[in-house]
Every structure is written in structure tokens, then in C-alpha cells.
PDB file of N, CA and C in Angstrom:
ATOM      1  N   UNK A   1      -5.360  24.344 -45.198  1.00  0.00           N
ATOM      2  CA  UNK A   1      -5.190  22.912 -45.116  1.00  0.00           C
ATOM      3  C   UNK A   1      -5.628  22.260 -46.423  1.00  0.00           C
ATOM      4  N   UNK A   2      -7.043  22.712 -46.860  1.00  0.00           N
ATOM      5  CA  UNK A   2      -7.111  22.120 -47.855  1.00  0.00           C
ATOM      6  C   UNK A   2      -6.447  22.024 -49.331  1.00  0.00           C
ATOM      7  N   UNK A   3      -5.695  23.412 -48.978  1.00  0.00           N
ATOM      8  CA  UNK A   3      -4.980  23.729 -50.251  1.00  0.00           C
ATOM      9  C   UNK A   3      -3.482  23.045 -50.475  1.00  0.00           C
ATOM     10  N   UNK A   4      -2.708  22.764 -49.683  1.00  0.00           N
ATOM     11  CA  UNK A   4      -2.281  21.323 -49.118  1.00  0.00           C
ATOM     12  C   UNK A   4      -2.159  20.385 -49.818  1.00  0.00           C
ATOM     13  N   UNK A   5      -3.674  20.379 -49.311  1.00  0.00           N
ATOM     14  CA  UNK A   5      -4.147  18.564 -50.081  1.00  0.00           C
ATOM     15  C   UNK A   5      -4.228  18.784 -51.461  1.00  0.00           C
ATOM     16  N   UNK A   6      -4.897  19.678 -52.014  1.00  0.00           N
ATOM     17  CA  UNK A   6      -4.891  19.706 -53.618  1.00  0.00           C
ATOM     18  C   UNK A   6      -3.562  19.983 -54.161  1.00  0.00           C
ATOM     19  N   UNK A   7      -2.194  20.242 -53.866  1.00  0.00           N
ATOM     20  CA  UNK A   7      -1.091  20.246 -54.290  1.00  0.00           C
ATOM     21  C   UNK A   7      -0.611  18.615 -54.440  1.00  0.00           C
ATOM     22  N   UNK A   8      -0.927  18.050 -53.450  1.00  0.00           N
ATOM     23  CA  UNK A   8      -0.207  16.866 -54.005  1.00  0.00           C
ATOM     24  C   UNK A   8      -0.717  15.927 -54.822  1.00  0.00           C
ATOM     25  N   UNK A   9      -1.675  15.573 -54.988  1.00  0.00           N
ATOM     26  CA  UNK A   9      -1.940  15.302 -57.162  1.00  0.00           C
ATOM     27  C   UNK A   9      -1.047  16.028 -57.998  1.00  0.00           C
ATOM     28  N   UNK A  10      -1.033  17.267 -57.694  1.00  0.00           N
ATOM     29  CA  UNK A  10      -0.050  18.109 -59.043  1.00  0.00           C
ATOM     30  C   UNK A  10       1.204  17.658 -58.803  1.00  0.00           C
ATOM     31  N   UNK A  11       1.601  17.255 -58.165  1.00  0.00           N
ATOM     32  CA  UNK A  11       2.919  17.105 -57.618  1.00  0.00           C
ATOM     33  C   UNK A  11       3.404  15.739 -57.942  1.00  0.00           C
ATOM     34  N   UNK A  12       2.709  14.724 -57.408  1.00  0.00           N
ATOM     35  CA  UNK A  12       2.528  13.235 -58.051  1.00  0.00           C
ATOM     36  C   UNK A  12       2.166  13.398 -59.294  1.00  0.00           C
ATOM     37  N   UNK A  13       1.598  14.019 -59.957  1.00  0.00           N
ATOM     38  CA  UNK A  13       1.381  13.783 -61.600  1.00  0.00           C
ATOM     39  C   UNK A  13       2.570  14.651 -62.756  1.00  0.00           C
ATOM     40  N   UNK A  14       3.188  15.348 -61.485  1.00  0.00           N
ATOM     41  CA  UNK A  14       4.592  15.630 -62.099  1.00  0.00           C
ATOM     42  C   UNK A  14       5.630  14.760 -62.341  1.00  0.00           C
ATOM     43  N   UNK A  15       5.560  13.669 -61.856  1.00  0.00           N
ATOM     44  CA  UNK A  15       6.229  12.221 -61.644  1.00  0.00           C
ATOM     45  C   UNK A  15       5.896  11.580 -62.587  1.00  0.00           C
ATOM     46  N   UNK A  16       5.090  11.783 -62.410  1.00  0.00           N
ATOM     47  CA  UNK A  16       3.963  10.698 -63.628  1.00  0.00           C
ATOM     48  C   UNK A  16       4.522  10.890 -65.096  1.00  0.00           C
ATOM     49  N   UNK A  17       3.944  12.113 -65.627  1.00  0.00           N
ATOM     50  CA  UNK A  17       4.587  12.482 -66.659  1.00  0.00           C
ATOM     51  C   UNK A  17       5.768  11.810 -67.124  1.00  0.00           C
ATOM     52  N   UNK A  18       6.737  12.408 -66.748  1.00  0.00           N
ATOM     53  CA  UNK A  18       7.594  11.777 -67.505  1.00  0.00           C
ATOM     54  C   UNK A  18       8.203  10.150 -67.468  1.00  0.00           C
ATOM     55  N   UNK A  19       7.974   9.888 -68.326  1.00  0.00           N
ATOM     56  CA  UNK A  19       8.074   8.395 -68.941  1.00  0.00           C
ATOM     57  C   UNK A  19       9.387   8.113 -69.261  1.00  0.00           C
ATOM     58  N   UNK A  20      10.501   8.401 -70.319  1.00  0.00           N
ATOM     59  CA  UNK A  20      11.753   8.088 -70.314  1.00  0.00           C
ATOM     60  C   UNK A  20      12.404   9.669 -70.139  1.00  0.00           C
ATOM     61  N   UNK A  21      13.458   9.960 -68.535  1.00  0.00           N
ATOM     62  CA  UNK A  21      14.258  10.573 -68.371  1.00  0.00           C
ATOM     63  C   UNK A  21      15.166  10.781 -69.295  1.00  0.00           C
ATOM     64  N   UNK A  22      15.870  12.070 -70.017  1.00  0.00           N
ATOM     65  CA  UNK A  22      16.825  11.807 -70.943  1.00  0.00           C
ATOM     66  C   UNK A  22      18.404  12.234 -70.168  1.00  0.00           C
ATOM     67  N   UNK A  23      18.166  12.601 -69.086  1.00  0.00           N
ATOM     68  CA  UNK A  23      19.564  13.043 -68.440  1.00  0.00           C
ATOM     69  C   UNK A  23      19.123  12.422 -66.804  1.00  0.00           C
ATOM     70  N   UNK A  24      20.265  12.273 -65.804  1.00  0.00           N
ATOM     71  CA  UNK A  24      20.048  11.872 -64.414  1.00  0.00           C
ATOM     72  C   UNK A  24      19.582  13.606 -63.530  1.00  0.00           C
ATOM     73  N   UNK A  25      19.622  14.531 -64.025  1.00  0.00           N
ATOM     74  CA  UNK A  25      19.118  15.057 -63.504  1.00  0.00           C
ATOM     75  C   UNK A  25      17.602  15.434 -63.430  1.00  0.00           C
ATOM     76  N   UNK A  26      17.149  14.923 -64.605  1.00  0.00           N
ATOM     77  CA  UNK A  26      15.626  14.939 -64.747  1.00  0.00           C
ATOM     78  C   UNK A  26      14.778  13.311 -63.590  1.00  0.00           C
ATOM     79  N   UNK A  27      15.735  12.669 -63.304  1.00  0.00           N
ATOM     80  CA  UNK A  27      15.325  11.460 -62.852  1.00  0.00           C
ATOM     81  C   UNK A  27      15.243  12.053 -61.185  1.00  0.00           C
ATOM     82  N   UNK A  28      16.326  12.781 -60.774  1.00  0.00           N
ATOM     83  CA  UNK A  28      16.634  13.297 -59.256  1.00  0.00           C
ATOM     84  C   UNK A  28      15.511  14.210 -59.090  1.00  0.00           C
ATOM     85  N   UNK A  29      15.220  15.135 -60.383  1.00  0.00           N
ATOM     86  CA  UNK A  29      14.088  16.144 -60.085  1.00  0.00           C
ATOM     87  C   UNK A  29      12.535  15.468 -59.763  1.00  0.00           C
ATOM     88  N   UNK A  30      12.798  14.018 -60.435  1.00  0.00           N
ATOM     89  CA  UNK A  30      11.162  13.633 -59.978  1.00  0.00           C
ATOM     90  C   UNK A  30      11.361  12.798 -59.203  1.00  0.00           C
ATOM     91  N   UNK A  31      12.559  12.529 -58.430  1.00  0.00           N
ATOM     92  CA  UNK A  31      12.340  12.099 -57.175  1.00  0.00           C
ATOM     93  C   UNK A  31      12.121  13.114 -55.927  1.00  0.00           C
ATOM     94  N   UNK A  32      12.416  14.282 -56.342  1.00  0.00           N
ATOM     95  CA  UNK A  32      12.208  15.401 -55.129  1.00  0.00           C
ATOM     96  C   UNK A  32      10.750  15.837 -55.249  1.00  0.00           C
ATOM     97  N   UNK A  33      10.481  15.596 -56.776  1.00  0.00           N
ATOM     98  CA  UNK A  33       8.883  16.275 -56.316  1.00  0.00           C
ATOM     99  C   UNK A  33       8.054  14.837 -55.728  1.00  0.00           C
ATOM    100  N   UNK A  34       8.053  13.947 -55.650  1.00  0.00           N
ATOM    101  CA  UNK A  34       7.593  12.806 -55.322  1.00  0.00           C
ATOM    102  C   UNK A  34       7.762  12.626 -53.516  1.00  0.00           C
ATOM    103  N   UNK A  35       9.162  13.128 -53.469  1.00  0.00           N
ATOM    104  CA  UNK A  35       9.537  13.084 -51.890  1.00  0.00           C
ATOM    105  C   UNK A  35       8.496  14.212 -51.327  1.00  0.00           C
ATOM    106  N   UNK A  36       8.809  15.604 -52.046  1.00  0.00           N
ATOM    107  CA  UNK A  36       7.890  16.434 -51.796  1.00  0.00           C
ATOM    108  C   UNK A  36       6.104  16.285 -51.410  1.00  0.00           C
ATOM    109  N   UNK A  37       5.600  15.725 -52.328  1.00  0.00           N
ATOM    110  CA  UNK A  37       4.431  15.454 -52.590  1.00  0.00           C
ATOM    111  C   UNK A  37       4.125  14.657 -51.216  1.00  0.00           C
ATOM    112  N   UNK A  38       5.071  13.054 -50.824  1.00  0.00           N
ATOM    113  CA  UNK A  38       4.911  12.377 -49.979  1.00  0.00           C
ATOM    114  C   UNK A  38       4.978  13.006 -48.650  1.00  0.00           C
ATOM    115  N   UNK A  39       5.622  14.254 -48.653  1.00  0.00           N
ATOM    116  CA  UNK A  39       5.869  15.318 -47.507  1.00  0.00           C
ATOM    117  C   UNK A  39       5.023  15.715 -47.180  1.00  0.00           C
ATOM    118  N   UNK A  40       4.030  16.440 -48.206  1.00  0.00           N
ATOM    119  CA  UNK A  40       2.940  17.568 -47.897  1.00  0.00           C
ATOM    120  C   UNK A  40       1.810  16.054 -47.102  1.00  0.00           C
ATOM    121  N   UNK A  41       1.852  15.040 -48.125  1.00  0.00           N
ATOM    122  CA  UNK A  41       0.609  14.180 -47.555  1.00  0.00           C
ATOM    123  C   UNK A  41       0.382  13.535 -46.261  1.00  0.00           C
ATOM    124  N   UNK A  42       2.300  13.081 -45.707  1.00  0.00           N
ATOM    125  CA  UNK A  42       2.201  12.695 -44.587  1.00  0.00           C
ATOM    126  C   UNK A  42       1.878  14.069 -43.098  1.00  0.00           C
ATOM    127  N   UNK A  43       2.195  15.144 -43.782  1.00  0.00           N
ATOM    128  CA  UNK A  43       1.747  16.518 -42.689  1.00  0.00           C
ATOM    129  C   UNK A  43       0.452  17.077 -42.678  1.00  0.00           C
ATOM    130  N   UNK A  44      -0.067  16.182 -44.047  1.00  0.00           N
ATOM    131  CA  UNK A  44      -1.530  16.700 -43.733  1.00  0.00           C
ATOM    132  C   UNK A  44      -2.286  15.862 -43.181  1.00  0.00           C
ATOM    133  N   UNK A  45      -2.343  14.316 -43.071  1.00  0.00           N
ATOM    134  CA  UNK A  45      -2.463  13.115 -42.554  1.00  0.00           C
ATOM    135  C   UNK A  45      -2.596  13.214 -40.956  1.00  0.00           C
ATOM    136  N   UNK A  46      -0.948  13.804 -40.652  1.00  0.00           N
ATOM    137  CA  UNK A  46      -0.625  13.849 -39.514  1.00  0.00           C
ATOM    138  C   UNK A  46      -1.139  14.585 -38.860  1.00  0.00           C
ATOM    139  N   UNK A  47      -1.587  15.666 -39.273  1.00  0.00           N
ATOM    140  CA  UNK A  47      -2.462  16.924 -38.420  1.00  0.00           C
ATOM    141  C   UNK A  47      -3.837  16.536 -38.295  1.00  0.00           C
ATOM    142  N   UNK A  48      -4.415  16.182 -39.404  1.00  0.00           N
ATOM    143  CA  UNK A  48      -5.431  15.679 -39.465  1.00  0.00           C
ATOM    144  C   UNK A  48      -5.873  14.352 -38.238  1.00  0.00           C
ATOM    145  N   UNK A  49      -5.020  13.952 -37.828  1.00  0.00           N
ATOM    146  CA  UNK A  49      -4.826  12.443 -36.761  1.00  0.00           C
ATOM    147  C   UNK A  49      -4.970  13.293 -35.206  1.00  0.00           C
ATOM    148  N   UNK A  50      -4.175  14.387 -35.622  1.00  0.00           N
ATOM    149  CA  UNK A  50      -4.012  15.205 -34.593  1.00  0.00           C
ATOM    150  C   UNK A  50      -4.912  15.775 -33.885  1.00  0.00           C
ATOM    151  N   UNK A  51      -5.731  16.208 -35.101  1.00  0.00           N
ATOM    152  CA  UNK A  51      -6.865  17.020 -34.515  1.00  0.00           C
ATOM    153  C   UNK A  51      -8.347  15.827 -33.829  1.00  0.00           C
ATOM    154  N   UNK A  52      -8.153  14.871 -34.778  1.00  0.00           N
ATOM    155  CA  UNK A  52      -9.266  14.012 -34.326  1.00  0.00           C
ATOM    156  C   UNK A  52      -8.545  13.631 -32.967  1.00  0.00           C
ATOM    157  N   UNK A  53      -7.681  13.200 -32.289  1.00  0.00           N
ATOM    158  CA  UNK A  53      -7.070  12.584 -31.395  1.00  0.00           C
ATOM    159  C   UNK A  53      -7.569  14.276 -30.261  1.00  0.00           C
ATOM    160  N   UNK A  54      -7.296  15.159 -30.258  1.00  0.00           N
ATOM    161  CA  UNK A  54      -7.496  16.110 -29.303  1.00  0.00           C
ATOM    162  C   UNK A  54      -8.987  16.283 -29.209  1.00  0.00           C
ATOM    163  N   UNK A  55      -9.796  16.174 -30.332  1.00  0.00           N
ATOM    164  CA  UNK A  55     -10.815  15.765 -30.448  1.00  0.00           C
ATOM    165  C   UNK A  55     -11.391  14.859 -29.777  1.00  0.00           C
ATOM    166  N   UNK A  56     -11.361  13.785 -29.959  1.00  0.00           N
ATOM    167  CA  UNK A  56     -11.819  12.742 -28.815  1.00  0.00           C
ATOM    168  C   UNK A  56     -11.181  12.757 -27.482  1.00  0.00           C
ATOM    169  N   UNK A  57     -10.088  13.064 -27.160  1.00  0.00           N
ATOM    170  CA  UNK A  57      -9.829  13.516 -25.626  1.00  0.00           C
ATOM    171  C   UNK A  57     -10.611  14.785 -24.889  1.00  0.00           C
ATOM    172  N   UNK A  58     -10.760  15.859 -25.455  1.00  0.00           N
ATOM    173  CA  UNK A  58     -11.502  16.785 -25.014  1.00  0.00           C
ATOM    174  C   UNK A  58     -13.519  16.390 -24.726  1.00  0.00           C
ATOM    175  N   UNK A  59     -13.849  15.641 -25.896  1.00  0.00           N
ATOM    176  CA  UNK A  59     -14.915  14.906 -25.693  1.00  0.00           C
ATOM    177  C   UNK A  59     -14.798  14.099 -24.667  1.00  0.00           C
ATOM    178  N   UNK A  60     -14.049  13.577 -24.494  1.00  0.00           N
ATOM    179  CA  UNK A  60     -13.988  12.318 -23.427  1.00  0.00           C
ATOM    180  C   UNK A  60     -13.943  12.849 -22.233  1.00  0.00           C
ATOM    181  N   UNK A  61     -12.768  13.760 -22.140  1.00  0.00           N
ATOM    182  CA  UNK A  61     -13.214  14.833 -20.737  1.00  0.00           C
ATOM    183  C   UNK A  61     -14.317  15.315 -20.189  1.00  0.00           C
ATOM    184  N   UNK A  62     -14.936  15.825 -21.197  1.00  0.00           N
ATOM    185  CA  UNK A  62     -16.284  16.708 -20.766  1.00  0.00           C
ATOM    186  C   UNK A  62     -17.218  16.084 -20.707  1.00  0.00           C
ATOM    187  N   UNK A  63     -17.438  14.575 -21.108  1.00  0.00           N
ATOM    188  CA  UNK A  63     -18.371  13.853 -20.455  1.00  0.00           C
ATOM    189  C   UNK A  63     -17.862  13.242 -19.503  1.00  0.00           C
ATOM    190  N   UNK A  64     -16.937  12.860 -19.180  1.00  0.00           N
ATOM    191  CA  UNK A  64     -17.041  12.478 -17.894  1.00  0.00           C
ATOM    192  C   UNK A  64     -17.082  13.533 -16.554  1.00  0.00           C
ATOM    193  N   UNK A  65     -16.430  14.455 -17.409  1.00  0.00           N
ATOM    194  CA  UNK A  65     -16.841  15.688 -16.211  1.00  0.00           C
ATOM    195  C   UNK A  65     -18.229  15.980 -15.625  1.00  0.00           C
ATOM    196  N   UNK A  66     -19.380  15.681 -17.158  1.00  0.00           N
ATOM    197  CA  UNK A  66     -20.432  16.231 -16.531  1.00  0.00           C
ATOM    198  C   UNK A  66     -21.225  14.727 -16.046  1.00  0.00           C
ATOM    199  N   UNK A  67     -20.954  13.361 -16.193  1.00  0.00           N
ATOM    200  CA  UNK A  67     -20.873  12.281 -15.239  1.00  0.00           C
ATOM    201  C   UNK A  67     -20.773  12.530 -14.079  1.00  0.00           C
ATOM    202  N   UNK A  68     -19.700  13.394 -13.969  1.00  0.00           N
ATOM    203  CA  UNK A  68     -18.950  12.839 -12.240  1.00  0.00           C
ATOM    204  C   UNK A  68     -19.928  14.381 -11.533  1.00  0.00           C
ATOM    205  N   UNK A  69     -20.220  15.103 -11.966  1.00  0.00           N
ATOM    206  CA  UNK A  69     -21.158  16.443 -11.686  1.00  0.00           C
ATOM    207  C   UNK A  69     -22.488  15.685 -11.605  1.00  0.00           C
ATOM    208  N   UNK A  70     -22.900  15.168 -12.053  1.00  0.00           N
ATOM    209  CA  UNK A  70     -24.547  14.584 -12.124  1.00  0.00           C
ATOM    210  C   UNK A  70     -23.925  13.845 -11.292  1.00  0.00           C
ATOM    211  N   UNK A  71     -23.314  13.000 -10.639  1.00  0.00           N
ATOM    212  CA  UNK A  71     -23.164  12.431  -9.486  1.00  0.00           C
ATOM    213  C   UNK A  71     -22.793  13.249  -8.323  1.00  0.00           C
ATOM    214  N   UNK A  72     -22.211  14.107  -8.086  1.00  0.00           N
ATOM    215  CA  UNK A  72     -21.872  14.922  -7.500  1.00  0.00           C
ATOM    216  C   UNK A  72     -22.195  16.338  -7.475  1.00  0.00           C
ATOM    217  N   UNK A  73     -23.335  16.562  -7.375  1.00  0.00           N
ATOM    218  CA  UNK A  73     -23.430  17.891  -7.840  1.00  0.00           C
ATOM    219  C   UNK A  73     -23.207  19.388  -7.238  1.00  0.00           C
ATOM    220  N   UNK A  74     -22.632  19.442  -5.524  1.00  0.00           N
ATOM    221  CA  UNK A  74     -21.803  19.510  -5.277  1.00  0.00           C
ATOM    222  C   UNK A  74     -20.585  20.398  -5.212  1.00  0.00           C
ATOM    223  N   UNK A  75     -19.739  19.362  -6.092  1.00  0.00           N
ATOM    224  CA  UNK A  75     -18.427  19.037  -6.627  1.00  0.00           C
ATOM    225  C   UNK A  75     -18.397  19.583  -8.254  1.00  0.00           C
ATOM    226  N   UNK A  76     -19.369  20.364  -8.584  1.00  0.00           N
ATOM    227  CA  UNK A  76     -19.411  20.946  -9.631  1.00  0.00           C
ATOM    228  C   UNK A  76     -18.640  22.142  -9.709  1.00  0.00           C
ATOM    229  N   UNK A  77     -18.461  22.857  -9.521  1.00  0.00           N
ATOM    230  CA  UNK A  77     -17.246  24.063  -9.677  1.00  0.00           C
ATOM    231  C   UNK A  77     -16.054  23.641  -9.640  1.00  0.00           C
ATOM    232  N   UNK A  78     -15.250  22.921  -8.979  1.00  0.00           N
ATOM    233  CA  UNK A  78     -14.215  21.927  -8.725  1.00  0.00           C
ATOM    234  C   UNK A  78     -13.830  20.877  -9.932  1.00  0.00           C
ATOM    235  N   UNK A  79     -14.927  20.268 -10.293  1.00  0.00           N
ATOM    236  CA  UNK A  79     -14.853  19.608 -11.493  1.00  0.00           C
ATOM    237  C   UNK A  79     -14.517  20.348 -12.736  1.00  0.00           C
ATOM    238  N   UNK A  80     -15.825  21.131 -12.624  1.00  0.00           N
ATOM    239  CA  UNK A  80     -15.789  22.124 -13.892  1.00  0.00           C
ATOM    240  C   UNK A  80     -14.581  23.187 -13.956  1.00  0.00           C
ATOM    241  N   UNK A  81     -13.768  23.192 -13.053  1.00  0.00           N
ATOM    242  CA  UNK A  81     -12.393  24.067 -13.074  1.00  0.00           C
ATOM    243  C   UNK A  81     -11.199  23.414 -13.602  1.00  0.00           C
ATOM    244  N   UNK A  82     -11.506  21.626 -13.099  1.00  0.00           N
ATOM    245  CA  UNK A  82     -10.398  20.890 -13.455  1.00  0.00           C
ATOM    246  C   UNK A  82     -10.250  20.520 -14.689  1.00  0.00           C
ATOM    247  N   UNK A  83     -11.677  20.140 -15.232  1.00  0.00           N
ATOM    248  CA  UNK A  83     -11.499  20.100 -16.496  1.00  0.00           C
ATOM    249  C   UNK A  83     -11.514  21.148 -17.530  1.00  0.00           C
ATOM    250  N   UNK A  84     -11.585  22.537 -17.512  1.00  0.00           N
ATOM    251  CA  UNK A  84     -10.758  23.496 -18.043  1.00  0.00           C
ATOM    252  C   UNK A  84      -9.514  23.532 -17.647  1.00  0.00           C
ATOM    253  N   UNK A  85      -9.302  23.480 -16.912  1.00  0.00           N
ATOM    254  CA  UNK A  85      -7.281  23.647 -17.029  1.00  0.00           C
ATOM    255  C   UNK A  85      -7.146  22.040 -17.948  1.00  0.00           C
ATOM    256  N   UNK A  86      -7.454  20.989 -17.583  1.00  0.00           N
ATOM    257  CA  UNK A  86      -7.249  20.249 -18.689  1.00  0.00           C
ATOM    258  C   UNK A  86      -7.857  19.968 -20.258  1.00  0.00           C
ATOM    259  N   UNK A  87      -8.490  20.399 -20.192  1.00  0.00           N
ATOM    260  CA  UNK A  87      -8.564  20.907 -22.216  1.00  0.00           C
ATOM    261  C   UNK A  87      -7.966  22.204 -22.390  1.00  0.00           C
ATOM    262  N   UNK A  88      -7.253  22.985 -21.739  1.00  0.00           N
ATOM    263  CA  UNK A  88      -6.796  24.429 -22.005  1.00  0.00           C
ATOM    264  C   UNK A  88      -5.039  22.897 -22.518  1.00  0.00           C
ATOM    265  N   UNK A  89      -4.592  22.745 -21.638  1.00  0.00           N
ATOM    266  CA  UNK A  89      -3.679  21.660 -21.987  1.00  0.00           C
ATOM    267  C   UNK A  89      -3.442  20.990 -22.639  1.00  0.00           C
ATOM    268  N   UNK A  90      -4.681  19.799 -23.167  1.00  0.00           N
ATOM    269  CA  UNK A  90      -4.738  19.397 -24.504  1.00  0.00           C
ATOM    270  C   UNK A  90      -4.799  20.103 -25.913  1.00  0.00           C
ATOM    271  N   UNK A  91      -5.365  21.375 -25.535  1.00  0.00           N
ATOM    272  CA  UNK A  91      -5.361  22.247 -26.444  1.00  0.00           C
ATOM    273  C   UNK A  91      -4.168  22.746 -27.206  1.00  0.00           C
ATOM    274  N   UNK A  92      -3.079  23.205 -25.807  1.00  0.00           N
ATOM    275  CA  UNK A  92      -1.877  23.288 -25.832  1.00  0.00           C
ATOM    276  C   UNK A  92      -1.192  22.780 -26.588  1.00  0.00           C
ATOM    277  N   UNK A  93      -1.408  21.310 -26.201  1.00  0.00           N
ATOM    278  CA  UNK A  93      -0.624  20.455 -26.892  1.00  0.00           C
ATOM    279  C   UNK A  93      -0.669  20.257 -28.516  1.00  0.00           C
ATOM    280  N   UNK A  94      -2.507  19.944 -28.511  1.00  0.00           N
ATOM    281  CA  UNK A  94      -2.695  20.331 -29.988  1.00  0.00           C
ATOM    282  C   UNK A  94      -2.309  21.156 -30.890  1.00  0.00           C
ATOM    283  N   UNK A  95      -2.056  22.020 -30.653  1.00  0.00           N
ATOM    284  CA  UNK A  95      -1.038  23.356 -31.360  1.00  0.00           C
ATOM    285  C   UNK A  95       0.306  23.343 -31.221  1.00  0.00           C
ATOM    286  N   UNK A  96       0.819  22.585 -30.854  1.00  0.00           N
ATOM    287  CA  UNK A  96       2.454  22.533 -30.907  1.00  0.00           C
ATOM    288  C   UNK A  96       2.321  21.192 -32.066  1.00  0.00           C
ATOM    289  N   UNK A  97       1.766  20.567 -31.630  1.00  0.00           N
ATOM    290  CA  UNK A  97       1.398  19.186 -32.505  1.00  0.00           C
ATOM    291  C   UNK A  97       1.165  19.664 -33.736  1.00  0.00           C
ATOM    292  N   UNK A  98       0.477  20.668 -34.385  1.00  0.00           N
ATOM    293  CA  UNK A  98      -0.299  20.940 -35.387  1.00  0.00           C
ATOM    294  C   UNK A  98       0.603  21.780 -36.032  1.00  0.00           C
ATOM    295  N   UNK A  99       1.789  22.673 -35.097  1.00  0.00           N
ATOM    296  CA  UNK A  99       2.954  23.825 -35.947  1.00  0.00           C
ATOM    297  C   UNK A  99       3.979  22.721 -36.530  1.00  0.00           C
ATOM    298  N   UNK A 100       4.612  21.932 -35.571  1.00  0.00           N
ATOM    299  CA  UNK A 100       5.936  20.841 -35.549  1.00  0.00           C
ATOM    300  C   UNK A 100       5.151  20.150 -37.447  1.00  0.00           C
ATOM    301  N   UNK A 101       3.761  19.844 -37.373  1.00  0.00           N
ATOM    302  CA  UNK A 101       3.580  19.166 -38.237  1.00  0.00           C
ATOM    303  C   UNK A 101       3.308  19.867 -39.255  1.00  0.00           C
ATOM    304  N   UNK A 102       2.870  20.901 -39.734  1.00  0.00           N
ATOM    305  CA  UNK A 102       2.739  21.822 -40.878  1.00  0.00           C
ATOM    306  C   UNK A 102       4.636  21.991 -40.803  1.00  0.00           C
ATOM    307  N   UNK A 103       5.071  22.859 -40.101  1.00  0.00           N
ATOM    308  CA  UNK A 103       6.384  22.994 -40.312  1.00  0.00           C
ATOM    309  C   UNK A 103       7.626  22.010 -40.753  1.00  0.00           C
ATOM    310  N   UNK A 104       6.823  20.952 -41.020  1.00  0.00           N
ATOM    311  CA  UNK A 104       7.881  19.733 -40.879  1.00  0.00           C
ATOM    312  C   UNK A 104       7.427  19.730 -42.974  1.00  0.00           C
ATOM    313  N   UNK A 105       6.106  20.119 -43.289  1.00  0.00           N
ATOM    314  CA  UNK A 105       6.264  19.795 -44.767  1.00  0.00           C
ATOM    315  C   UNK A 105       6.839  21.029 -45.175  1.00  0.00           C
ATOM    316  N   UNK A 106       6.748  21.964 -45.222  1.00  0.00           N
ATOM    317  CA  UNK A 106       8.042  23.275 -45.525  1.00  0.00           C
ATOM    318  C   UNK A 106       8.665  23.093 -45.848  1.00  0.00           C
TER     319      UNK A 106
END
């Protein structure tokens, strides 16, 4: 991931560089590395959103799980079952979320 992120400076400063294009194909080439660059940043962004977002849902689960257990205590095996099948799920999800989005800067 992090290696990623340090590509796109090189990539944007490939843009940079050149100052007057002398042919239209040198102008198309630094619009692809620029598109490029904007590629890698929005998939690393995006994963990054990703992970905090499964992140705070899985947190959010497991305290209220162990809420509704300190109230119920009980109802603790039941709880504690439900909320593994649901972070096994979010989890799930997080990883389809996290391939679609690496695979999308490729």
C-alpha cells in the first residue's frame, strides 16, 4: 500500500517537468501519467476509507455486543455468536471492497 502512495509524486512530477511540449504526443503522454497518478491516489484513498469504515463498524458491533451481554448476561453465547457471523460479513465485504479497489488502479 504504501508503495502506492510513493509512486504518485513520481508520477505527478512527470507532468510537471515538462514545460513546453514539442509534439502532441508528448502532451497525451502527460496526460496519461497524470490520469495515472490520479488513479493510483483515488484507489489508495478509497481503500484507505474502506478500511476505516469496516473499522468503525466492527468496533461498533462489539461494543454493543458486549453492552447488550452486561445487560444480559444470559444471552451471552447468542450474542457473542451473532456478532461473529456479523463481522465475519463485514469482513467479507471489506475484502471485496479492498480487491474491486486496488484492481480498479491497475
Amino acid at each position: 500500500m504504501l508503495e502506492m502512495i510513493m509512486m504518485v509524486p513520481m508520477m505527478l512530477a512527470e507532468v510537471a517537468t515538462e514545460v513546453k511540449p514539442e509534439s502532441s504526443m508528448q502532451v497525451i503522454h502527460n496526460f496519461d501519467a497524470l490520469a495515472k497518478g490520479l488513479g493510483v491516489l483515488g484507489g489508495v484513498l478509497g481503500a484507505g476509507l474502506i478500511v476505516i469504515g469496516a473499522g468503525k463498524g466492527i468496533g461498533q458491533l462489539a461494543g454493543s455486543a458486549v453492552e447488550a451481554i452486561a445487560r444480559q448476561p444470559e444471552a451471552g453465547g447468542r450474542i457473542f455468536t451473532t456478532m461473529i457471523i456479523a463481522a465475519a460479513l463485514i469482513e467479507g465485504v471489506t475484502l471485496f471492497a479492498l480487491i474491486i479497489c486496488l484492481l480498479a488502479v491497475l
